[in-house]
PDB file of N, CA and C in Angstrom:
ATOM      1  N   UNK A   1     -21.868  20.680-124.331  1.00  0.00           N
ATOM      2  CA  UNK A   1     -22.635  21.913-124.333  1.00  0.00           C
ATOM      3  C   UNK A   1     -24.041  21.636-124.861  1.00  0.00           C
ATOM      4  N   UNK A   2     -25.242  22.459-123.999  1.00  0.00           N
ATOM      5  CA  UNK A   2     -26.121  21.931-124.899  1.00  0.00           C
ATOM      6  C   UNK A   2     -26.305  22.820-126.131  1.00  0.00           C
ATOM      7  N   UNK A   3     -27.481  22.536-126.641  1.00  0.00           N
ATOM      8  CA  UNK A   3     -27.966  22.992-128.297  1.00  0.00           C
ATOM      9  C   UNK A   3     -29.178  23.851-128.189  1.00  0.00           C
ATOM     10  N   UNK A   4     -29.897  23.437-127.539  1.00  0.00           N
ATOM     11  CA  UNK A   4     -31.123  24.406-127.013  1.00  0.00           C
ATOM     12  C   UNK A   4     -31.084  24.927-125.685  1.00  0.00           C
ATOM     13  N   UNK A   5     -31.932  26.085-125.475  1.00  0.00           N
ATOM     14  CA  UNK A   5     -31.857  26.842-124.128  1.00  0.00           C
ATOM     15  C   UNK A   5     -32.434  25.367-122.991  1.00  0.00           C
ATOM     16  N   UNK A   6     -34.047  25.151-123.390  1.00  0.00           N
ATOM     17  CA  UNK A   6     -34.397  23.677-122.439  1.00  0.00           C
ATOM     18  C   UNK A   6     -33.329  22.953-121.811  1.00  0.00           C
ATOM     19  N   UNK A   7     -32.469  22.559-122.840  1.00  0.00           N
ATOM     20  CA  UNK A   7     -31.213  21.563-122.549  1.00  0.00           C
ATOM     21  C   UNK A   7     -30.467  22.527-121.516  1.00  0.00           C
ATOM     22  N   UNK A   8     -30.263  23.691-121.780  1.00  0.00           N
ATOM     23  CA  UNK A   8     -29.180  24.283-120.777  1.00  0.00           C
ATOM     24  C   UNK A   8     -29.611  24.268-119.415  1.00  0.00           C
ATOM     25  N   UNK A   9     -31.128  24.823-119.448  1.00  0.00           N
ATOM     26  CA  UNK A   9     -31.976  24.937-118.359  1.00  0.00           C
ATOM     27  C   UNK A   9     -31.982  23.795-117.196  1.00  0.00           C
ATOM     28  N   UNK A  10     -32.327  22.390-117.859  1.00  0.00           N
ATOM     29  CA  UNK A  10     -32.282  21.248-117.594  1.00  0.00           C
ATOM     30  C   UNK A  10     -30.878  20.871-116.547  1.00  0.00           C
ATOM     31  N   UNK A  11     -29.601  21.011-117.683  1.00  0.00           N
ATOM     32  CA  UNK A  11     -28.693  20.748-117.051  1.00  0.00           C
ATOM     33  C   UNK A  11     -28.018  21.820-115.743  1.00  0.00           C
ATOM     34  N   UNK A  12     -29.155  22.705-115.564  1.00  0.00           N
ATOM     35  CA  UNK A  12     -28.392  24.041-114.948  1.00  0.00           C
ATOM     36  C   UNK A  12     -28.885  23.691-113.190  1.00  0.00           C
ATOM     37  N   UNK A  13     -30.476  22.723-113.656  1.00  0.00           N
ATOM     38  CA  UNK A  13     -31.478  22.426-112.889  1.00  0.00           C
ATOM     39  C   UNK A  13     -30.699  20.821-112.133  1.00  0.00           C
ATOM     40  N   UNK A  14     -30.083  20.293-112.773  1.00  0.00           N
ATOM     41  CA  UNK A  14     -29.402  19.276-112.401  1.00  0.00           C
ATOM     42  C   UNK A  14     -27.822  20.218-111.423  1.00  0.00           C
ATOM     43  N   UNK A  15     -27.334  20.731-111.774  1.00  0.00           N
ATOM     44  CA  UNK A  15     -26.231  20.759-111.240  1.00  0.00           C
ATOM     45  C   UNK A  15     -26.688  21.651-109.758  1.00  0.00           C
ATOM     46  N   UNK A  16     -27.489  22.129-109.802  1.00  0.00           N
ATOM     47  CA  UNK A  16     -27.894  23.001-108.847  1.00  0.00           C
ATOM     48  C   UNK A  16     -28.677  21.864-107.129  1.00  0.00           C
ATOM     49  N   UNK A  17     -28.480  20.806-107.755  1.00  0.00           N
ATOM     50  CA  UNK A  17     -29.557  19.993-106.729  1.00  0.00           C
ATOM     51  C   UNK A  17     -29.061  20.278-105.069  1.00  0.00           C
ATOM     52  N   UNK A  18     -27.020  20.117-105.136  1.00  0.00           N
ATOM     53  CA  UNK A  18     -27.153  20.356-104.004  1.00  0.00           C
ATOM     54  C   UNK A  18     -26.512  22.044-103.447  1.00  0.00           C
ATOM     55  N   UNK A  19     -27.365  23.135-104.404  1.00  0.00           N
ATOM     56  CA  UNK A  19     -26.972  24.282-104.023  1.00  0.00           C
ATOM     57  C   UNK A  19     -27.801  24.513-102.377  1.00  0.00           C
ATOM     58  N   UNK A  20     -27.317  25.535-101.690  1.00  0.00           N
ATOM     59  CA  UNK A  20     -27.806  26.024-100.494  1.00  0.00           C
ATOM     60  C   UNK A  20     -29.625  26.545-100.916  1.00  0.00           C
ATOM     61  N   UNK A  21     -29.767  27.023-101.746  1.00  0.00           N
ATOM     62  CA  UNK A  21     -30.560  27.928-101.855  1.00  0.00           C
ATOM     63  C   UNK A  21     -31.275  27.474-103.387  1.00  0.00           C
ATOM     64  N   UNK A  22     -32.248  26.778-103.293  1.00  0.00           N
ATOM     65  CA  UNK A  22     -32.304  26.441-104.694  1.00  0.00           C
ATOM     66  C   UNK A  22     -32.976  27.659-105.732  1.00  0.00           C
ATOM     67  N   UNK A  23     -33.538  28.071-105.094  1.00  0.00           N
ATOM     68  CA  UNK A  23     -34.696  29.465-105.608  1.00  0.00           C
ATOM     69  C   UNK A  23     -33.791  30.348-106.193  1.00  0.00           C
ATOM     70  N   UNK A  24     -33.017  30.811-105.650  1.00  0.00           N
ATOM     71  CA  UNK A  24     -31.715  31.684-106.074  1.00  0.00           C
ATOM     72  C   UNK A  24     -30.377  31.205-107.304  1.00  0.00           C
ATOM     73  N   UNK A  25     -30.285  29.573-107.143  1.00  0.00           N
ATOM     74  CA  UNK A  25     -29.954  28.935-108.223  1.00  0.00           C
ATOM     75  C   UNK A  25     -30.831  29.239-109.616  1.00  0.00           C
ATOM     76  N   UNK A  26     -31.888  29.270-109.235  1.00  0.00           N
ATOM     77  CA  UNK A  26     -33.098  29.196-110.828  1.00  0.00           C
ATOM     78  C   UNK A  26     -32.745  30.350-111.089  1.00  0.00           C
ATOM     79  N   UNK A  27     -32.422  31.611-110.796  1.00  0.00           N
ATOM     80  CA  UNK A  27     -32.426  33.038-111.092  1.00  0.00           C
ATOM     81  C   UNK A  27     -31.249  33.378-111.572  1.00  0.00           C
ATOM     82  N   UNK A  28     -30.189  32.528-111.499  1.00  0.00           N
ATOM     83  CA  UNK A  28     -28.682  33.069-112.384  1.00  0.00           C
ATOM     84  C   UNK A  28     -28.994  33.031-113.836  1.00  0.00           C
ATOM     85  N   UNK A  29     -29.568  31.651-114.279  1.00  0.00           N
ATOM     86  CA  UNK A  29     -29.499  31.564-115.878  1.00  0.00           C
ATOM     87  C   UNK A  29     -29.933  32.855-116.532  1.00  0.00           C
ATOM     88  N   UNK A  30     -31.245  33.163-116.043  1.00  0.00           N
ATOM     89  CA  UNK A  30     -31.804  34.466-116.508  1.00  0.00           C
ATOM     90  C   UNK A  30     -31.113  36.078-116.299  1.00  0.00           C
ATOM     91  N   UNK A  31     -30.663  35.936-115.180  1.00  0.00           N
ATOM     92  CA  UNK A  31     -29.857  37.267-115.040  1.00  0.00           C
ATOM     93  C   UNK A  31     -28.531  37.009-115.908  1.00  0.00           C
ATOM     94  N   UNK A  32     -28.157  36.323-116.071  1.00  0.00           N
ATOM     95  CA  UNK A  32     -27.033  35.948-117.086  1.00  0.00           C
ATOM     96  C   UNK A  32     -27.255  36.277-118.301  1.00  0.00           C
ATOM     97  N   UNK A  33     -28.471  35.663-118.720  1.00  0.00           N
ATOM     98  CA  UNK A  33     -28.648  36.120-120.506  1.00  0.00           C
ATOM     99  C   UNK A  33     -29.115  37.634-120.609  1.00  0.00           C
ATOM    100  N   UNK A  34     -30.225  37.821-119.435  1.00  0.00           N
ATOM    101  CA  UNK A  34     -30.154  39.397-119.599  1.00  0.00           C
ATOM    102  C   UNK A  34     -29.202  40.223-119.385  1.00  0.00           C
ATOM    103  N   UNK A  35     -27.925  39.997-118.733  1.00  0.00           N
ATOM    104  CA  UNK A  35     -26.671  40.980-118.606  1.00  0.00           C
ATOM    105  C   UNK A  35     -25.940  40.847-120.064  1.00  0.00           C
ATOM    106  N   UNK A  36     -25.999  39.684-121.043  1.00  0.00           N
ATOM    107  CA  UNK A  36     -25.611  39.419-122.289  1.00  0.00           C
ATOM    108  C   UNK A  36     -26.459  40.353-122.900  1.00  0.00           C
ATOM    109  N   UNK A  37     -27.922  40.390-122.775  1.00  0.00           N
ATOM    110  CA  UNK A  37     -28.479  41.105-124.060  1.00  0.00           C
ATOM    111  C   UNK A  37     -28.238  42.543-123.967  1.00  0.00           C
ATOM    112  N   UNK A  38     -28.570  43.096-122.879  1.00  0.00           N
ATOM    113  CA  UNK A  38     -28.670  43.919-122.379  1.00  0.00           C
ATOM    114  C   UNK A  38     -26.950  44.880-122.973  1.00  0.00           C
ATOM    115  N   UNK A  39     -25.925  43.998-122.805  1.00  0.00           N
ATOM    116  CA  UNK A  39     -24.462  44.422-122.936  1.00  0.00           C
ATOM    117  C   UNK A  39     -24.688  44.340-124.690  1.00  0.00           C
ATOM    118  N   UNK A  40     -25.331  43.032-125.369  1.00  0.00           N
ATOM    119  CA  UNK A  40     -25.626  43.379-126.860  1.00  0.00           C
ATOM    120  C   UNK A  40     -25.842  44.719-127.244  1.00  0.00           C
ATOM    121  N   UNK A  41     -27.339  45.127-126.500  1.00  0.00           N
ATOM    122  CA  UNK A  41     -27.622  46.432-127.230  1.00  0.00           C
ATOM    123  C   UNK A  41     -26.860  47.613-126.948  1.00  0.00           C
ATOM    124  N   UNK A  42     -26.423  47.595-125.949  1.00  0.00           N
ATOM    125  CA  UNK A  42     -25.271  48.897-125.420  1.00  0.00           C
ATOM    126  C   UNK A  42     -24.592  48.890-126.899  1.00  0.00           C
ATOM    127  N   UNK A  43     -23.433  47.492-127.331  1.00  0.00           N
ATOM    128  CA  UNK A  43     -22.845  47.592-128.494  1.00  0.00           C
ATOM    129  C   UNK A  43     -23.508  47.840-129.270  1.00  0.00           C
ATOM    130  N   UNK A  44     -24.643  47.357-129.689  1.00  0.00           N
ATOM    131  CA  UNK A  44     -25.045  47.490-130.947  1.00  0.00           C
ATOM    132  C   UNK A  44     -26.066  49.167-131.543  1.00  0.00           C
ATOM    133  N   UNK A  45     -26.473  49.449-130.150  1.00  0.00           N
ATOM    134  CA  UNK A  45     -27.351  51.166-131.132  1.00  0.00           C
ATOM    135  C   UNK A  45     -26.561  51.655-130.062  1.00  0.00           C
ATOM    136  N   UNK A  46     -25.688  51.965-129.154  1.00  0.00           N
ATOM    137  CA  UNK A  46     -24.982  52.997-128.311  1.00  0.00           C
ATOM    138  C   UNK A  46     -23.916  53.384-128.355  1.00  0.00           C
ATOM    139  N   UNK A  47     -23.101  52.442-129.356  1.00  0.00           N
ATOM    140  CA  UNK A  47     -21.388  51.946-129.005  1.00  0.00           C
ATOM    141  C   UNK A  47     -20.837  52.206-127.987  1.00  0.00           C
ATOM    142  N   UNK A  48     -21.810  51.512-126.697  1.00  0.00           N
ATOM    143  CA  UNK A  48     -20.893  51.388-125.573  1.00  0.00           C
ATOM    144  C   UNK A  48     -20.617  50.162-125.039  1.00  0.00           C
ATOM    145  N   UNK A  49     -18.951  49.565-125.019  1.00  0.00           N
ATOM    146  CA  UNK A  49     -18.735  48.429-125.064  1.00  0.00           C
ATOM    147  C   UNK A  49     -18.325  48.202-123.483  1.00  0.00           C
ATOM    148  N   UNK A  50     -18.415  47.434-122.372  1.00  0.00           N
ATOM    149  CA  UNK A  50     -17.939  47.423-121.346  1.00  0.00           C
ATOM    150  C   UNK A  50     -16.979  46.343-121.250  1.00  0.00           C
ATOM    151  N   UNK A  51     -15.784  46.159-120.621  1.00  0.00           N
ATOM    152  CA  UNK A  51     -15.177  45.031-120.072  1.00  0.00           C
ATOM    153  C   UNK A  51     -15.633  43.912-119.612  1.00  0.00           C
ATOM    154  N   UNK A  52     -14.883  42.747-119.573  1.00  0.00           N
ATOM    155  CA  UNK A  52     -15.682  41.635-119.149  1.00  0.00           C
ATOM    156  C   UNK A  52     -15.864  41.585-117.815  1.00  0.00           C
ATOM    157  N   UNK A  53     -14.879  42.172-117.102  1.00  0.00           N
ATOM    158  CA  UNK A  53     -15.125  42.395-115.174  1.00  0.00           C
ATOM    159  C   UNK A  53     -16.437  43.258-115.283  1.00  0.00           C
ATOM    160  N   UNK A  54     -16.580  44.419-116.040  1.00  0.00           N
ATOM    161  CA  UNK A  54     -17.270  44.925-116.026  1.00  0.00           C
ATOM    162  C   UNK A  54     -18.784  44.543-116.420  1.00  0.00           C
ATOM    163  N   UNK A  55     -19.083  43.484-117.261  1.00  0.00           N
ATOM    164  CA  UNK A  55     -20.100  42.741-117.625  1.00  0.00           C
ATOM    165  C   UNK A  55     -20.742  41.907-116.587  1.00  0.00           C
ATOM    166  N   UNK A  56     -19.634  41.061-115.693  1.00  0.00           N
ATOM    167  CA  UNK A  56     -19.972  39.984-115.230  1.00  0.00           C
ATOM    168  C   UNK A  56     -20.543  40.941-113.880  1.00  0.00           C
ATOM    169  N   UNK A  57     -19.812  42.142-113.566  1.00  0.00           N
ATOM    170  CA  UNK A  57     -20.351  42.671-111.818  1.00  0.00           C
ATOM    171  C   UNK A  57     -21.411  43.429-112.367  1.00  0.00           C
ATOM    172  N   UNK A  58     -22.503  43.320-113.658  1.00  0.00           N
ATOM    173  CA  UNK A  58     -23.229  44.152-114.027  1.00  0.00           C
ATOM    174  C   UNK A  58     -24.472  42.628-113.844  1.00  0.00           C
ATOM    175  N   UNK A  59     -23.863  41.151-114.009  1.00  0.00           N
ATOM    176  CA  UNK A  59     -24.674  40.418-113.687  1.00  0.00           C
ATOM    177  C   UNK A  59     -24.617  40.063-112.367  1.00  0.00           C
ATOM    178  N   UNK A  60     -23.979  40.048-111.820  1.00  0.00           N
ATOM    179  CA  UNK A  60     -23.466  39.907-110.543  1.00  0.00           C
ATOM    180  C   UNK A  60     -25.265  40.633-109.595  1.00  0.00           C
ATOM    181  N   UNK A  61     -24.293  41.996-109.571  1.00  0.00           N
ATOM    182  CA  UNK A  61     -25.433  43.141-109.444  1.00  0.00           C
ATOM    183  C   UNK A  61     -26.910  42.693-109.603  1.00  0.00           C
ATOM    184  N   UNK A  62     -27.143  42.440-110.598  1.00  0.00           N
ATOM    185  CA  UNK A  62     -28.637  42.089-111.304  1.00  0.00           C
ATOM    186  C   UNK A  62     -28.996  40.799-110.850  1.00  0.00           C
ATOM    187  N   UNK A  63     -28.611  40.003-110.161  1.00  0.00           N
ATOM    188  CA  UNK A  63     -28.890  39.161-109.434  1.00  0.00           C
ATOM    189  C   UNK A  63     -29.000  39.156-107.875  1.00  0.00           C
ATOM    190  N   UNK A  64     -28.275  39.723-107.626  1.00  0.00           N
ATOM    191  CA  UNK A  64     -29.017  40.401-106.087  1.00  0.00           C
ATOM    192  C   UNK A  64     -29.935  41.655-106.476  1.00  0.00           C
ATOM    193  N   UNK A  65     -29.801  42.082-106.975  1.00  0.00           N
ATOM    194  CA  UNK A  65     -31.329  42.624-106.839  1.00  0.00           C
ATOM    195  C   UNK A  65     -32.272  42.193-107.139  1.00  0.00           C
ATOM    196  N   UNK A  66     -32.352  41.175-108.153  1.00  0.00           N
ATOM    197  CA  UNK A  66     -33.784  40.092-108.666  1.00  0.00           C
ATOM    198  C   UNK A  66     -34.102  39.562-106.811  1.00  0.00           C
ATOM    199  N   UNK A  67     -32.806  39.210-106.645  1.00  0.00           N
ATOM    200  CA  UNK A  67     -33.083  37.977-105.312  1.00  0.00           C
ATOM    201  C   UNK A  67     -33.836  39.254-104.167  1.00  0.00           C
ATOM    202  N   UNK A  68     -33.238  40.601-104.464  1.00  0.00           N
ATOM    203  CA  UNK A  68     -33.909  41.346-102.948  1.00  0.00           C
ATOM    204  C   UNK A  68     -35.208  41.788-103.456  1.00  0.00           C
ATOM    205  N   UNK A  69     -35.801  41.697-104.923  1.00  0.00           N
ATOM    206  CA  UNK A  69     -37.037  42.142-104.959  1.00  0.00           C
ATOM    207  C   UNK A  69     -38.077  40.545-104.656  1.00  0.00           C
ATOM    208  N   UNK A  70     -37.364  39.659-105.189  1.00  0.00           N
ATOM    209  CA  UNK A  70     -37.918  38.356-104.724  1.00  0.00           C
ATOM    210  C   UNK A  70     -38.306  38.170-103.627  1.00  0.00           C
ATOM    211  N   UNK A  71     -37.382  38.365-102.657  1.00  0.00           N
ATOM    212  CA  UNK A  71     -37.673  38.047-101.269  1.00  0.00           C
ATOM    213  C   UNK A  71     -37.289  39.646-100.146  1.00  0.00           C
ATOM    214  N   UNK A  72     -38.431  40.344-100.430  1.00  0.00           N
ATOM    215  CA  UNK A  72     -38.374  41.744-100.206  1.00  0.00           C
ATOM    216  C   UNK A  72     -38.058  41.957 -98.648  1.00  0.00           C
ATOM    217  N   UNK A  73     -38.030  40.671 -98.053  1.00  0.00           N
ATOM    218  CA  UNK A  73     -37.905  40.781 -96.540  1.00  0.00           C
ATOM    219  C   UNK A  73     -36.881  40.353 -96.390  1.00  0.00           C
ATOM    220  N   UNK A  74     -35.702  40.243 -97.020  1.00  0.00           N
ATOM    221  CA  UNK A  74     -34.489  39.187 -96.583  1.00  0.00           C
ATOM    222  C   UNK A  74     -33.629  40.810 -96.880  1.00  0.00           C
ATOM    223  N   UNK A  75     -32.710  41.070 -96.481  1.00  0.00           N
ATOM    224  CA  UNK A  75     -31.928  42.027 -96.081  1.00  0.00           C
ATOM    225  C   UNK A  75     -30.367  41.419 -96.233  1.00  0.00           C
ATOM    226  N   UNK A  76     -29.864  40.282 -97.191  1.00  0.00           N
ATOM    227  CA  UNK A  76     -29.014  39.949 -97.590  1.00  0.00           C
ATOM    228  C   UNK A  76     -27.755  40.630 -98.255  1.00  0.00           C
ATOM    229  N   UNK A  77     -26.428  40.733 -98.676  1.00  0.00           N
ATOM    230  CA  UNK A  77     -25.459  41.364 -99.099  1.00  0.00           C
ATOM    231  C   UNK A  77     -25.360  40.743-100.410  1.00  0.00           C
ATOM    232  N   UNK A  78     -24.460  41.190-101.178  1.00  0.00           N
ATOM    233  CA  UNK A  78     -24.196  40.822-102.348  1.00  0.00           C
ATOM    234  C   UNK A  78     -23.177  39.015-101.871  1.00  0.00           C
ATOM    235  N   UNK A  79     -22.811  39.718-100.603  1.00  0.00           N
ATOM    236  CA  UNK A  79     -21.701  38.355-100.769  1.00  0.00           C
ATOM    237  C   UNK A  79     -22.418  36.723 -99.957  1.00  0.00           C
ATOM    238  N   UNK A  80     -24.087  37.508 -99.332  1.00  0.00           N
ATOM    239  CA  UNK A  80     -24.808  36.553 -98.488  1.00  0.00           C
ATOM    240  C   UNK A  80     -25.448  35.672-100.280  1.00  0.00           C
ATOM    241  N   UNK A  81     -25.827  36.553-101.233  1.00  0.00           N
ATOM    242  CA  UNK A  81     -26.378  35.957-102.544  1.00  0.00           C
ATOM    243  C   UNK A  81     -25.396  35.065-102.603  1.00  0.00           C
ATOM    244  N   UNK A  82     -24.245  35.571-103.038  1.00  0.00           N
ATOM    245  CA  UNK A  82     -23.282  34.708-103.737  1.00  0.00           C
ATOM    246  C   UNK A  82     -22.986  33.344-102.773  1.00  0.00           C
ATOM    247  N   UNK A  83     -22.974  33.882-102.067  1.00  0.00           N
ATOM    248  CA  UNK A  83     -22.768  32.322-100.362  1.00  0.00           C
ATOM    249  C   UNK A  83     -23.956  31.516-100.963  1.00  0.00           C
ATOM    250  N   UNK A  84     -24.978  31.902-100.926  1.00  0.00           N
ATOM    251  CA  UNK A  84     -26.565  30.961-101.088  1.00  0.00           C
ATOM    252  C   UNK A  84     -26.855  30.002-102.299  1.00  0.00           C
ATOM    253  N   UNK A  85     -25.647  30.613-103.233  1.00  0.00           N
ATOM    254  CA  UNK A  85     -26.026  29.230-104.320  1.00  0.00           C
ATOM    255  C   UNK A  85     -24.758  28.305-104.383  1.00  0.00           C
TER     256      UNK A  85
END
């Protein structure tokens, strides 16, 4: 595991070499930690706690939409994202 975010980044940037779609690879790490923080503050000033199915299709989600504002002309599905990396 790494120790610093760089290190994670790095190794996230390595495993991704032979994804379909590399652009769309770079955009999980970040939609990932923001579906974490984001689920932080719900717990922490809202007390609203969600499930973990419920967490992960909240990053899920937030990653096709990063990818459809990214590439505002691509008309992709949630399951064409998930195919692409």
């Amino acid at each position: 595991m790494p120790w610093k975010v760089s290190e994670a980044l790095k190794s996230w940037e390595a495993a991704g070499v032979n994804a379909k779609d590399r652009n769309r690879w770079r955009i999980i790490p970040a939609s990932i930690w923001w579906t974490i923080w984001k689920e932080r503050n719900s717990r922490c000033f809202e007390s609203i706690e969600n499930d973990v199915q419920k967490v992960k299709l909240n990053c899920i989600l937030l990653l096709c939409f990063w990818c459809n504002q990214v590439y505002s002309n691509d008309t992709v599905s949630v399951i064409d994202v998930l195919d692409s990396i």
